[in-house]
Protein backbone atom coordinates (compact mmCIF):
# COMPACT_ATOMS: atom_id res chain seq x y z
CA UNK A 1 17.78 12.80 23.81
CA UNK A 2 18.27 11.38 20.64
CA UNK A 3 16.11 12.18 17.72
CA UNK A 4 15.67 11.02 14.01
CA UNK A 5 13.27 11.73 11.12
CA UNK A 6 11.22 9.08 9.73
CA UNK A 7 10.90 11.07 7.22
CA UNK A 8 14.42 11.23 6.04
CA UNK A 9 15.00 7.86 6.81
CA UNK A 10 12.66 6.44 4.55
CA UNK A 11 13.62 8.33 1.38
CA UNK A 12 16.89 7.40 1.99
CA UNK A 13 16.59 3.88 2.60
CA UNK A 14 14.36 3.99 -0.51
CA UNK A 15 16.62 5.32 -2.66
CA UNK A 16 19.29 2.61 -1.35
CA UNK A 17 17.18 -0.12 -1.51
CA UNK A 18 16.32 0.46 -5.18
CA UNK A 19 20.46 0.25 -6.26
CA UNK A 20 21.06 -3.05 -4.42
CA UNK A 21 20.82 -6.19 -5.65
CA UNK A 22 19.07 -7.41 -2.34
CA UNK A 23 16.53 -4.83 -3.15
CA UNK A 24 16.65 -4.08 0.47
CA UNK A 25 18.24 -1.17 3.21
CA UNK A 26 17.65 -1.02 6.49
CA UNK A 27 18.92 1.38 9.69
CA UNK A 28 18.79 0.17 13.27
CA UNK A 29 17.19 3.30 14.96
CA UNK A 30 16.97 2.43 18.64
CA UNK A 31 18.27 -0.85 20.38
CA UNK A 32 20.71 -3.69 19.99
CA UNK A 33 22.09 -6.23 21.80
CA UNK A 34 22.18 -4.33 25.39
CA UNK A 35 18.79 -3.26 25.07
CA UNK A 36 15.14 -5.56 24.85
CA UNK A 37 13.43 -3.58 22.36
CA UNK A 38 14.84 -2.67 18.80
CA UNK A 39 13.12 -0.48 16.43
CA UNK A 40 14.27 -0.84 12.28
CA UNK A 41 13.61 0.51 9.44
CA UNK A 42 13.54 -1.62 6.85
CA UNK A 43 13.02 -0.43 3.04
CA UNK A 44 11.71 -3.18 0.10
CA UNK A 45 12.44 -1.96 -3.33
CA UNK A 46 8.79 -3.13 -4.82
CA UNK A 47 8.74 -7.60 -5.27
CA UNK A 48 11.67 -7.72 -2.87
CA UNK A 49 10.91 -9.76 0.59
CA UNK A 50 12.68 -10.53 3.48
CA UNK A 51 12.66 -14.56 3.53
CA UNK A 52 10.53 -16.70 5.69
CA UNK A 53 12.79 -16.36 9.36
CA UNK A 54 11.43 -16.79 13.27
CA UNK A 55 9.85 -14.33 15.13
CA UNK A 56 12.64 -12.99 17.91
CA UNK A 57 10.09 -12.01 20.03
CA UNK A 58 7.01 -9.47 20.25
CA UNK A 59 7.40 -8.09 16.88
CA UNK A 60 5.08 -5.46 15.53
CA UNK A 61 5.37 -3.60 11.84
CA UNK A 62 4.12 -0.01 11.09
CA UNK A 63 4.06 0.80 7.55
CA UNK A 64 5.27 3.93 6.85
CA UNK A 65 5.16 3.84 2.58
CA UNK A 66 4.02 1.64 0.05
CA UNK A 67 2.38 -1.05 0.67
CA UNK A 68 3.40 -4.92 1.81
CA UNK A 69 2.06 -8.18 2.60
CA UNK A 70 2.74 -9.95 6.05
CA UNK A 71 3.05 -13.80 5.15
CA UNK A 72 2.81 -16.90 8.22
CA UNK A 73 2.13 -20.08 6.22
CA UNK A 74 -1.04 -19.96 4.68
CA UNK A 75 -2.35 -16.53 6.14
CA UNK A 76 -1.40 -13.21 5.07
CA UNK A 77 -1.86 -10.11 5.71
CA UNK A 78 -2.05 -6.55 4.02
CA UNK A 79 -0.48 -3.56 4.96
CA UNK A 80 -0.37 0.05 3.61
CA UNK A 81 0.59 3.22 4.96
CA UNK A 82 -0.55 3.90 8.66
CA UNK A 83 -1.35 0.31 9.31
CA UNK A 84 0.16 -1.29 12.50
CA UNK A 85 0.47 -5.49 11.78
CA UNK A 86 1.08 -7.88 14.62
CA UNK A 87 3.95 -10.11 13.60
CA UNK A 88 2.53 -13.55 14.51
CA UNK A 89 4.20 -15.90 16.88
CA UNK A 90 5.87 -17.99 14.04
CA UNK A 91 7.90 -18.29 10.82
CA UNK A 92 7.05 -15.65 8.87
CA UNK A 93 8.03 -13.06 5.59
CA UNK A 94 7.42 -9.87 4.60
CA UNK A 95 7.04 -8.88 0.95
CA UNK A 96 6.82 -5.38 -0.73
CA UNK A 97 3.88 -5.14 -3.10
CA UNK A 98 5.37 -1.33 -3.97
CA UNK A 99 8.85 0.37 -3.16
CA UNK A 100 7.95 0.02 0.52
CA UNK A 101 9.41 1.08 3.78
CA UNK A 102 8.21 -0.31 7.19
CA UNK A 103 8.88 0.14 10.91
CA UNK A 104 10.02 -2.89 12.88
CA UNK A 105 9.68 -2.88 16.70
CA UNK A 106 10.71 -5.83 18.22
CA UNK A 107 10.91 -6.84 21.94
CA UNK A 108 13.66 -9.44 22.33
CA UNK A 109 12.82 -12.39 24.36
CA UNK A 110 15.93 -13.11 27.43
């Protein structure tokens, strides 16, 4: 069994975040290429965003600190700690409102 704290994770990731230029850190916990789900962290130092991309699959975002808006075209979404967003079936970008860190869990399609 493998185990990891959140916890941690996300005060570390913060603390990267906030030194790079990208405003951004993120850790692959579980997954990658030889497995169909992947779960991420992913920490926003506060106005950072991850760029409009394409949903890889079943997606989901947990927010685990802060607080950051889901965007897919002209909807958007709101998310602060606790909250558990449905990444919609499209192009879509995430932006940190605060110094933010977020839980991605995506099921790859085949």
């Amino acid at each position: 069994m493998q185990k990891e704290s959140l916890t941690a994770l996300v005060r570390h990731h913060l603390e990267t975040a906030s030194s790079q230029s990208s405003g951004r850190s993120a850790h692959t916990i579980y997954g990658g290429h030889e497995h169909v789900m992947r779960q991420t962290l992913i920490a926003l130092r506060a106005g950072s965003r991850l760029d409009e991309h394409e949903n890889p699959g079943e997606a989901t975002v947990q927010v685990l600190h802060g607080r950051v808006t889901l965007i897919a075209g002209d909807d958007s979404w709101n998310g602060s700690p606790g909250d558990l967003m449905i990444v919609p079936d499209s192009r879509h970008a995430l932006e940190a409102v605060e110094d933010s860190a977020v839980l991605l869990t995506v099921a790859l399609r085949s």
